[in-house]
C-alpha atoms as a PDB file:
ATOM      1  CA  UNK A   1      38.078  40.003 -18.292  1.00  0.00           C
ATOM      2  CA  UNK A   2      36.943  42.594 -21.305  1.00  0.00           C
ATOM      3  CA  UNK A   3      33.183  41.817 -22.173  1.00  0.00           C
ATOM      4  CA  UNK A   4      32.996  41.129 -25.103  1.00  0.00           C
ATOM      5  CA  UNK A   5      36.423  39.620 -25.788  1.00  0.00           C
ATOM      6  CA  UNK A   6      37.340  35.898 -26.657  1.00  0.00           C
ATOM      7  CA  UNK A   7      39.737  35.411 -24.162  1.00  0.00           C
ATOM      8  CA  UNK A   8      36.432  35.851 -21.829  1.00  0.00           C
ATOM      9  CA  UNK A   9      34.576  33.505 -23.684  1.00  0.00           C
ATOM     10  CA  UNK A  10      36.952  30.412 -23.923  1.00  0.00           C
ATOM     11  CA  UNK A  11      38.209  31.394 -20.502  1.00  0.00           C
ATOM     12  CA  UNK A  12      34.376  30.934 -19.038  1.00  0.00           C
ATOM     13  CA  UNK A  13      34.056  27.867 -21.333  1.00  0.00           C
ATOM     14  CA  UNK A  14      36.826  25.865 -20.315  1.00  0.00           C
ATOM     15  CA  UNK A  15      35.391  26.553 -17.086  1.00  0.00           C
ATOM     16  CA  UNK A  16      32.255  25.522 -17.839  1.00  0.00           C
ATOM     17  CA  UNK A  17      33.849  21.843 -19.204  1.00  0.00           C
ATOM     18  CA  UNK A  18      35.210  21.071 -15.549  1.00  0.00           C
ATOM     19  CA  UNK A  19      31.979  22.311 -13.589  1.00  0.00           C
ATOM     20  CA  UNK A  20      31.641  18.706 -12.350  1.00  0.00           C
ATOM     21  CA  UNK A  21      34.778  18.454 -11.097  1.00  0.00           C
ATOM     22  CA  UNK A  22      35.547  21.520  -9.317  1.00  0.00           C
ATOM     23  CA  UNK A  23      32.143  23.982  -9.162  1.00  0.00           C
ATOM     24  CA  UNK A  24      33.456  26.133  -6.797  1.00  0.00           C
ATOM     25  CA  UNK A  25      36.466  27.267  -9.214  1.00  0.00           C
ATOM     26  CA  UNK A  26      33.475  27.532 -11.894  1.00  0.00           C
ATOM     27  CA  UNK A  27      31.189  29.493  -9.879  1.00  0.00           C
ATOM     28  CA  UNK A  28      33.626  32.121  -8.519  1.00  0.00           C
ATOM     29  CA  UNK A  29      34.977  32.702 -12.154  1.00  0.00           C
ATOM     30  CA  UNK A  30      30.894  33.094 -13.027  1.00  0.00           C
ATOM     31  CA  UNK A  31      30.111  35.198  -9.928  1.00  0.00           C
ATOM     32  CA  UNK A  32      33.035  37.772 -10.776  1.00  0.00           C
ATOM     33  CA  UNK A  33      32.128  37.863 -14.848  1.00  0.00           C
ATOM     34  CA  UNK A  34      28.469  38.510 -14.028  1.00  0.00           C
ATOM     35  CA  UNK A  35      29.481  41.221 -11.229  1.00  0.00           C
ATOM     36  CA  UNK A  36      31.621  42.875 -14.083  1.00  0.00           C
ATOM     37  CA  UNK A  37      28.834  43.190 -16.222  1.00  0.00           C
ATOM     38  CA  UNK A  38      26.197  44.507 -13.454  1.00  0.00           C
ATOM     39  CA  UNK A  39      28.849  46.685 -12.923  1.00  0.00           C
ATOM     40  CA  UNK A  40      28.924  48.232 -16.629  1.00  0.00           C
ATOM     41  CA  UNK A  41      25.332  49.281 -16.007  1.00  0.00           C
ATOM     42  CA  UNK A  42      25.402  50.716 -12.421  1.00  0.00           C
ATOM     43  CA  UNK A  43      27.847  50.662  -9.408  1.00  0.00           C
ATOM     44  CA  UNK A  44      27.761  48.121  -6.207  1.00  0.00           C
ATOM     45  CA  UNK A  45      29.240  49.738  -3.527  1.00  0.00           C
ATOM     46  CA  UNK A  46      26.723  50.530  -1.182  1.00  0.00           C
ATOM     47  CA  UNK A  47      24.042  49.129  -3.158  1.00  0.00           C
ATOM     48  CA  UNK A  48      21.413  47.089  -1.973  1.00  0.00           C
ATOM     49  CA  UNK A  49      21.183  43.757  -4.002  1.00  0.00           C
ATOM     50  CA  UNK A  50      18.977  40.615  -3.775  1.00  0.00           C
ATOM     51  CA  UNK A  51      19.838  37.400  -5.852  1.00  0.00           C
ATOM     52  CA  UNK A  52      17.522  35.267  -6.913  1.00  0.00           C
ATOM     53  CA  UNK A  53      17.958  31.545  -7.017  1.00  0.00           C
ATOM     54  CA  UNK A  54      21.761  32.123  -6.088  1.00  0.00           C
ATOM     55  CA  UNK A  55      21.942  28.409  -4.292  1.00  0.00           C
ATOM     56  CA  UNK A  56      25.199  28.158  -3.107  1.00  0.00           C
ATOM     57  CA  UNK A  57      25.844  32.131  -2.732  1.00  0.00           C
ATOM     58  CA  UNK A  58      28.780  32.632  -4.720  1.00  0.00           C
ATOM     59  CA  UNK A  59      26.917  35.593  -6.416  1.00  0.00           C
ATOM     60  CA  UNK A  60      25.824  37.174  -3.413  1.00  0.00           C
ATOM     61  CA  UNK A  61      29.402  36.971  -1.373  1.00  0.00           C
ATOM     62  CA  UNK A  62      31.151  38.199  -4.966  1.00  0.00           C
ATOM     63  CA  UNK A  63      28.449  41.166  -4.906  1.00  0.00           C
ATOM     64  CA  UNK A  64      29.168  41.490  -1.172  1.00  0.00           C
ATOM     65  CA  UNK A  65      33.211  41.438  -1.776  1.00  0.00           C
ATOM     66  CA  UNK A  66      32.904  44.692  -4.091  1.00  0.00           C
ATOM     67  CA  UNK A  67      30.867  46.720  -0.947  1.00  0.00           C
ATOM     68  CA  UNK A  68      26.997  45.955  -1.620  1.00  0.00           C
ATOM     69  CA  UNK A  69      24.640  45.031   1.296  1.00  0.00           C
ATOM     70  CA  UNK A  70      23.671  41.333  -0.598  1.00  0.00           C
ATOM     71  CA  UNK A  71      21.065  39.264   0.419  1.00  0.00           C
ATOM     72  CA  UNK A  72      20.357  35.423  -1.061  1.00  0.00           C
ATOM     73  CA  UNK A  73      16.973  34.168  -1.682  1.00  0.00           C
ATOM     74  CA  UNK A  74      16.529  30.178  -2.591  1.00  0.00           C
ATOM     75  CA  UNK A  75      13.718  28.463  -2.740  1.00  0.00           C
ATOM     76  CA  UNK A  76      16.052  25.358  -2.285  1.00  0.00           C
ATOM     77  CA  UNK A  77      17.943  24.364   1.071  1.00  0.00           C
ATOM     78  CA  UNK A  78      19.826  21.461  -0.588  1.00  0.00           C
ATOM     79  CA  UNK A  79      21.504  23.889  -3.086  1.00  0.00           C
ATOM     80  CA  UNK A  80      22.635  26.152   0.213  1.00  0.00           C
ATOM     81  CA  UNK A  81      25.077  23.572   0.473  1.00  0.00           C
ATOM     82  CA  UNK A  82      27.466  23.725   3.359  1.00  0.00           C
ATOM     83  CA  UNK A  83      28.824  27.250   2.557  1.00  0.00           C
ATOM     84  CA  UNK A  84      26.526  29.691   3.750  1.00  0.00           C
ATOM     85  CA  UNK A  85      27.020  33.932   2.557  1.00  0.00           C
ATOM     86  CA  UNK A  86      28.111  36.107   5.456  1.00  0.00           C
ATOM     87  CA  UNK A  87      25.622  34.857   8.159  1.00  0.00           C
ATOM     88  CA  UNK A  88      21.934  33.289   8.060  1.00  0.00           C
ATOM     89  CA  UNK A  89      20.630  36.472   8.159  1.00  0.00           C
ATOM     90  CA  UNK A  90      21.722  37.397   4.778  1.00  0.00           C
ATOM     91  CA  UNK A  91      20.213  34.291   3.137  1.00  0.00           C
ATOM     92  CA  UNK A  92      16.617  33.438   3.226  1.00  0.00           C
ATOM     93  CA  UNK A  93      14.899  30.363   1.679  1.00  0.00           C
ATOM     94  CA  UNK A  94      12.156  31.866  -0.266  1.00  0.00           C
ATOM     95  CA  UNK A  95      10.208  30.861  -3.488  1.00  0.00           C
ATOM     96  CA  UNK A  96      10.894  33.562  -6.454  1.00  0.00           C
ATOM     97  CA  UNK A  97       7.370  33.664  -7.037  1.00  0.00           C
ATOM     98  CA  UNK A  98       6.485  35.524  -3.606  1.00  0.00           C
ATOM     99  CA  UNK A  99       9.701  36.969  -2.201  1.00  0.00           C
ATOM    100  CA  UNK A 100       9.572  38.198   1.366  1.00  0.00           C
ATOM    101  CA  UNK A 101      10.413  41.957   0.703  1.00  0.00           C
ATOM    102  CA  UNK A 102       8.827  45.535   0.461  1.00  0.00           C
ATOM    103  CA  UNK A 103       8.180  47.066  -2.752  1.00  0.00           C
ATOM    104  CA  UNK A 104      11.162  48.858  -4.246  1.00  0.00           C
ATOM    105  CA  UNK A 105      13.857  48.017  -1.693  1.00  0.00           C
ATOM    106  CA  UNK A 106      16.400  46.791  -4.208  1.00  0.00           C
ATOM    107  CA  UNK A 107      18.800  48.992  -6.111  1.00  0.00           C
ATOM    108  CA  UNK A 108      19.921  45.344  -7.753  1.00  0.00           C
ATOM    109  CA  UNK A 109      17.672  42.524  -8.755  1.00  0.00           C
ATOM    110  CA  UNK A 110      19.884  39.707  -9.941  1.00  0.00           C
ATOM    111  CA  UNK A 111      19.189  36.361 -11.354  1.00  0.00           C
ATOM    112  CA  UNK A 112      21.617  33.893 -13.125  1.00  0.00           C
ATOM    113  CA  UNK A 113      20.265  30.743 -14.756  1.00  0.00           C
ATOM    114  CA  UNK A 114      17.344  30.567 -13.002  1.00  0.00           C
ATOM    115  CA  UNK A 115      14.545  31.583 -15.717  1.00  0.00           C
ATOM    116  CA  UNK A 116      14.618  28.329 -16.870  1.00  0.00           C
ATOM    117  CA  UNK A 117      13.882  26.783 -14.159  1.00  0.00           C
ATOM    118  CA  UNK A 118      10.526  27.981 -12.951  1.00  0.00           C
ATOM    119  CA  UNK A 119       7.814  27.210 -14.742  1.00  0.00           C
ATOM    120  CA  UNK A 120       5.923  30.869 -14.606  1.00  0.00           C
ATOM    121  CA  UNK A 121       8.706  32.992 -15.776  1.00  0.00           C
ATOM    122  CA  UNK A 122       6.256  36.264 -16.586  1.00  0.00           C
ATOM    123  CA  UNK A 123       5.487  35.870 -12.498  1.00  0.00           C
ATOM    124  CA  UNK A 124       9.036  35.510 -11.410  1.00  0.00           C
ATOM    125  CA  UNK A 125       9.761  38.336 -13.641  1.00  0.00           C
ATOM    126  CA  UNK A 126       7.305  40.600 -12.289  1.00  0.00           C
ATOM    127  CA  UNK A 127       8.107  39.381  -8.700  1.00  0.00           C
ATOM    128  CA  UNK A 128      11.795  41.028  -9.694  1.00  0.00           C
ATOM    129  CA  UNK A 129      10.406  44.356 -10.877  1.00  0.00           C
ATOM    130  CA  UNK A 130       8.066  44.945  -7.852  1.00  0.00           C
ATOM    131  CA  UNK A 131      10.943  44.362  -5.373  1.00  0.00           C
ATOM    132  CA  UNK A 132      13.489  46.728  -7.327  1.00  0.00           C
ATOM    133  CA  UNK A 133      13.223  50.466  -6.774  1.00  0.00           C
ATOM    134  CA  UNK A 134      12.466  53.191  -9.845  1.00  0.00           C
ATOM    135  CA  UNK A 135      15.552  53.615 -11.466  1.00  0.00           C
ATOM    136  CA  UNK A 136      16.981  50.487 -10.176  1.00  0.00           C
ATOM    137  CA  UNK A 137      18.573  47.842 -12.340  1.00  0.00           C
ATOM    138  CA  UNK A 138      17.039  44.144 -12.956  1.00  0.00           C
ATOM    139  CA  UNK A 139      20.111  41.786 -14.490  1.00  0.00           C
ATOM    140  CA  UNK A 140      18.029  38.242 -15.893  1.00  0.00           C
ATOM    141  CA  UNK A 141      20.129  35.298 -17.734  1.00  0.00           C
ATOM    142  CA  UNK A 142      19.148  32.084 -18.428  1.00  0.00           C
ATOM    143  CA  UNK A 143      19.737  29.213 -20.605  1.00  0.00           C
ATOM    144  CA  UNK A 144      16.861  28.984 -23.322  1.00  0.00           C
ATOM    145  CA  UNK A 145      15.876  25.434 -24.743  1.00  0.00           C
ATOM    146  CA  UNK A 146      17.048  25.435 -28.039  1.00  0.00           C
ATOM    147  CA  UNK A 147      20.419  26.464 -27.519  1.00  0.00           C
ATOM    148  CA  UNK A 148      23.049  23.613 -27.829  1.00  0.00           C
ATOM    149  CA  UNK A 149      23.294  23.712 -23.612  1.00  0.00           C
ATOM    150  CA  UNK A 150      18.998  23.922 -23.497  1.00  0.00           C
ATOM    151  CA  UNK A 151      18.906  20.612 -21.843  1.00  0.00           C
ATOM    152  CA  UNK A 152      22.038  20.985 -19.532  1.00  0.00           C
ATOM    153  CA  UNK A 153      23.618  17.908 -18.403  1.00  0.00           C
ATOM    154  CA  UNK A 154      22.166  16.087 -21.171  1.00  0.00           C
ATOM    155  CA  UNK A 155      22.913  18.615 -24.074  1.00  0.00           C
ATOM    156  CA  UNK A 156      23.506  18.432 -26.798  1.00  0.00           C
ATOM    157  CA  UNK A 157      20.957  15.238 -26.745  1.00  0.00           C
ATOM    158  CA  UNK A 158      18.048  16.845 -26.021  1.00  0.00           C
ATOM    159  CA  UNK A 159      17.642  18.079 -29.852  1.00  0.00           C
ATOM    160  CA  UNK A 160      16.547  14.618 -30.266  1.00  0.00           C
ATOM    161  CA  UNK A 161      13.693  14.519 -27.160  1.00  0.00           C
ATOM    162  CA  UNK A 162      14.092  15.456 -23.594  1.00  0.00           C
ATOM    163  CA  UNK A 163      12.715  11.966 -22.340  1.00  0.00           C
ATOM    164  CA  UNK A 164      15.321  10.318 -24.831  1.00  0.00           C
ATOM    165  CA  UNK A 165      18.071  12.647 -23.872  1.00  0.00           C
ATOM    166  CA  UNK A 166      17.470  12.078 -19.830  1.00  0.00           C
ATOM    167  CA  UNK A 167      17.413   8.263 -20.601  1.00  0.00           C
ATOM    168  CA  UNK A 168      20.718   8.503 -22.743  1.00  0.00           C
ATOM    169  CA  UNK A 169      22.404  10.295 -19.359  1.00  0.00           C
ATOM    170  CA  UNK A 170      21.413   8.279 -17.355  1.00  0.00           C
ATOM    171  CA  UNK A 171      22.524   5.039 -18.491  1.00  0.00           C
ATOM    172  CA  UNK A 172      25.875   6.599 -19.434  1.00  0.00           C
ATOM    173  CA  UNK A 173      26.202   7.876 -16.289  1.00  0.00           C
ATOM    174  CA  UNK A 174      24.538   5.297 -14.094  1.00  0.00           C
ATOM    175  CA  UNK A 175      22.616   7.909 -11.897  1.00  0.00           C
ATOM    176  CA  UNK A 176      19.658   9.559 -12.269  1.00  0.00           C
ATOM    177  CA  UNK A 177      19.509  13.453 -14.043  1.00  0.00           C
ATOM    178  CA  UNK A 178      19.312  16.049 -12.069  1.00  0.00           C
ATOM    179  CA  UNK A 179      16.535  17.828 -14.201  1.00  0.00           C
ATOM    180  CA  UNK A 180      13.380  16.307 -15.835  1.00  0.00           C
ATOM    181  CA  UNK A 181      11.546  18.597 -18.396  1.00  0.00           C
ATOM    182  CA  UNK A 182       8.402  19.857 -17.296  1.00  0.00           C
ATOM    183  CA  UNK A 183       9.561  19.789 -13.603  1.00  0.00           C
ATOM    184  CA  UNK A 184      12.294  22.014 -12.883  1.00  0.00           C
ATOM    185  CA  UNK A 185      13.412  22.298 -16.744  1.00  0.00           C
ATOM    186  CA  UNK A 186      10.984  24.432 -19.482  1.00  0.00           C
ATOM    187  CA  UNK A 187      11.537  25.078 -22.597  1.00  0.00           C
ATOM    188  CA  UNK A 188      11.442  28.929 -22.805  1.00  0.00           C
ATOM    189  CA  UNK A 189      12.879  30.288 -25.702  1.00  0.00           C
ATOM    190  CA  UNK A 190      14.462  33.867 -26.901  1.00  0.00           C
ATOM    191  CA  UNK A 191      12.235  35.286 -28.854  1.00  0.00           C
ATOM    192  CA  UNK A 192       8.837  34.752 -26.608  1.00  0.00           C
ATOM    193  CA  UNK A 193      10.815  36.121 -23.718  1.00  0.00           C
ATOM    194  CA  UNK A 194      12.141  39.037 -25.588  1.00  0.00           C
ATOM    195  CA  UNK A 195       8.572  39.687 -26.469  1.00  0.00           C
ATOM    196  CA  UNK A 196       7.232  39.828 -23.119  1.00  0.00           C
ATOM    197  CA  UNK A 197       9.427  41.954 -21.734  1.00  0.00           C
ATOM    198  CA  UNK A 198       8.960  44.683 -24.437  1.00  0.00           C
ATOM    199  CA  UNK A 199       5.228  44.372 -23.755  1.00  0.00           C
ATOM    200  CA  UNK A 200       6.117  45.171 -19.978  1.00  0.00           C
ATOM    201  CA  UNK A 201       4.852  48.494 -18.562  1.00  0.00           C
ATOM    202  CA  UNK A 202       6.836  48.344 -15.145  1.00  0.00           C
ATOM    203  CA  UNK A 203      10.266  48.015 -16.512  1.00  0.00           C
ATOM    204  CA  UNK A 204      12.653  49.250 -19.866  1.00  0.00           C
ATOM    205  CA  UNK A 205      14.349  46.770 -21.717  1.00  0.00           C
ATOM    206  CA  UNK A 206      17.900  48.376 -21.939  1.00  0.00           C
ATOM    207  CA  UNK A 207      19.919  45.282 -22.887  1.00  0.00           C
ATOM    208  CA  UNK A 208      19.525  42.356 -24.698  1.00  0.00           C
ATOM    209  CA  UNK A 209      22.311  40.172 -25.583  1.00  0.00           C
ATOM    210  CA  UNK A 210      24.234  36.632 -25.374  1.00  0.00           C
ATOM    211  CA  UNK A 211      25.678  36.870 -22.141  1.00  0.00           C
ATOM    212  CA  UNK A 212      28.703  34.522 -23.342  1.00  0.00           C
ATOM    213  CA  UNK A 213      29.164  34.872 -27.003  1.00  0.00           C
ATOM    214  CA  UNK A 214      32.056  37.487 -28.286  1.00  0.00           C
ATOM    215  CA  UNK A 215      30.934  38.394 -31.726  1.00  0.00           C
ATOM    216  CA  UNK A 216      28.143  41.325 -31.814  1.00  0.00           C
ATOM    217  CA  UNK A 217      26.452  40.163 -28.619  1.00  0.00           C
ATOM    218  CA  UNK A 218      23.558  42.012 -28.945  1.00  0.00           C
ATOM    219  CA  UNK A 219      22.978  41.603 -32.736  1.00  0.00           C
ATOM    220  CA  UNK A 220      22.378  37.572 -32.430  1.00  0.00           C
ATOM    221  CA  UNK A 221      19.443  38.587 -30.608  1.00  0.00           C
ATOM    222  CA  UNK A 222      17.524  40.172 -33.322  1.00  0.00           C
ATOM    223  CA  UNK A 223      17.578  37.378 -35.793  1.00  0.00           C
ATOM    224  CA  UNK A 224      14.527  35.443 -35.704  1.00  0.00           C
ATOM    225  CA  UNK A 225      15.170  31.707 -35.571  1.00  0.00           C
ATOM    226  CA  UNK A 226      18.967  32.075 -35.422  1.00  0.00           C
ATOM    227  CA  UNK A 227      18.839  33.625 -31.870  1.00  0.00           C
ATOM    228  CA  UNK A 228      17.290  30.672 -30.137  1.00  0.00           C
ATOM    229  CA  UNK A 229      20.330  28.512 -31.276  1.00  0.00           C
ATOM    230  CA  UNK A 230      23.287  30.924 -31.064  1.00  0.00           C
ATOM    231  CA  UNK A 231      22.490  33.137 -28.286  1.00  0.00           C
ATOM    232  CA  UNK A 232      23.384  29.998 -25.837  1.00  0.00           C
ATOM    233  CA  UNK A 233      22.402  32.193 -22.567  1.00  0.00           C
ATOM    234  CA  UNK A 234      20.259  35.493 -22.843  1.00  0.00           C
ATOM    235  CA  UNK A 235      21.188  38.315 -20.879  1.00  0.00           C
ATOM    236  CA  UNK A 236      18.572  41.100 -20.064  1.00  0.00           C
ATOM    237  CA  UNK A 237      19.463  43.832 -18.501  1.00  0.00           C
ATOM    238  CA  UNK A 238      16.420  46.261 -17.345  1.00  0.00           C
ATOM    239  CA  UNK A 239      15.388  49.323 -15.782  1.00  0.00           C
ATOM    240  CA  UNK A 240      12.720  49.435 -13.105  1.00  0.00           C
ATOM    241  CA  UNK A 241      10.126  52.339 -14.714  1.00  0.00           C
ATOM    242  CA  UNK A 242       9.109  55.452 -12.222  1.00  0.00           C
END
């Protein structure tokens, strides 16, 4: 699929609608849209690549399909799930905050939709940097909180309170939300992130764009106040500095 295009973007969003019902359709179509888009910035054959937060590996083996040497780190067993990437030694349950690797041994540090979900993000980001070589490319997405999917699977209601939202989802649903704010769900926003990473001395901010929107990706990301509503899922891509 182009990137930008439409035909991406309602393709990945119908997806997105039927995530419940069949994730593994979901997460393949995901896992071969971000590997496009790593691949726009730098190649992945023969690259070495570590993704962060990947739970079930669908990243890692779509990373591995196209000839890198992939390797999954989750801090998580339950989101390992059944369906392990090529062999245990290729996946390693390991908190983001202190991963179990040299300086500089990645030529790819990925991470989908996992900023979000920690509740130091600067850490986690500089855990990213120090494990990616000079040179080497850092790909970050995640949801931020006041976009119309901030409170995931009880969006759009979280506009109205997080605690309100949960309870709203959970007596619709009749079992209990998988994320509670303040736990494993933070409100991090666009503009503070964007912020930090241009005050960052270890790595260049190259990219900075909606990672699903079709219409001047990169120029929703300037607007003040506008961004943190219509950029739905920030993608930053950065360089490691010398």
């Amino acid at each position: 699929m182009k990137d930008p295009s439409f035909r991406r973007s309602l393709t990945l969003f119908r997806a997105f609608m039927s995530e419940q019902e069949d994730p593994a359709s979901v997460y393949t179509l995901l896992a071969r849209d971000a590997a496009d888009q790593v691949e726009r910035y730098a190649p992945l054959n023969g690259k070495v690549v570590v993704d962060i937060g990947g739970g079930n590996g669908y990243f890692t083996r779509e990373f591995r399909r196209r000839g890198a040497q992939s390797y999954l780190f989750e801090p998580d067993p339950g989101e390992l799930g059944d369906r392990q990437p090529q062999g245990p030694r290729d996946t390693v349950v390991a908190d983001g905050y202190l991963l179990p690797l040299a300086d500089g041994v990645a030529d790819v540090a990925f991470s989908s939709n996992v900023l979000e979900h920690v509740a130091d993000p600067h850490t986690f980001l500089s855990e990213m940097a120090r494990v990616t070589r000079p040179g080497g490319l850092i790909y970050v997405s995640f949801t931020n909180w006041y976009s119309p999917w901030g409170g995931h699977e009880w969006a759009p209601w979280h506009y109205a309170g997080a605690e309100r939202a949960r309870a709203r989802y959970e007596r619709r649903t009749g079992h209990p939300a998988k994320h509670r704010l303040g736990e494993n769900l933070f409100r991090i926003g666009v503009g503070p992130t964007l912020r930090h990473v241009r005050g960052r001395t270890d790595v260049d901010l190259v990219s900075a764009r909606s990672r699903y929107w079709p219409v001047l990706p990169e120029l929703v990301t300037r607007v003040p106040g506008l961004r943190e509503f219509a950029t739905w899922n920030l993608l930053l891509i950065l360089r490691r500095c010398s």
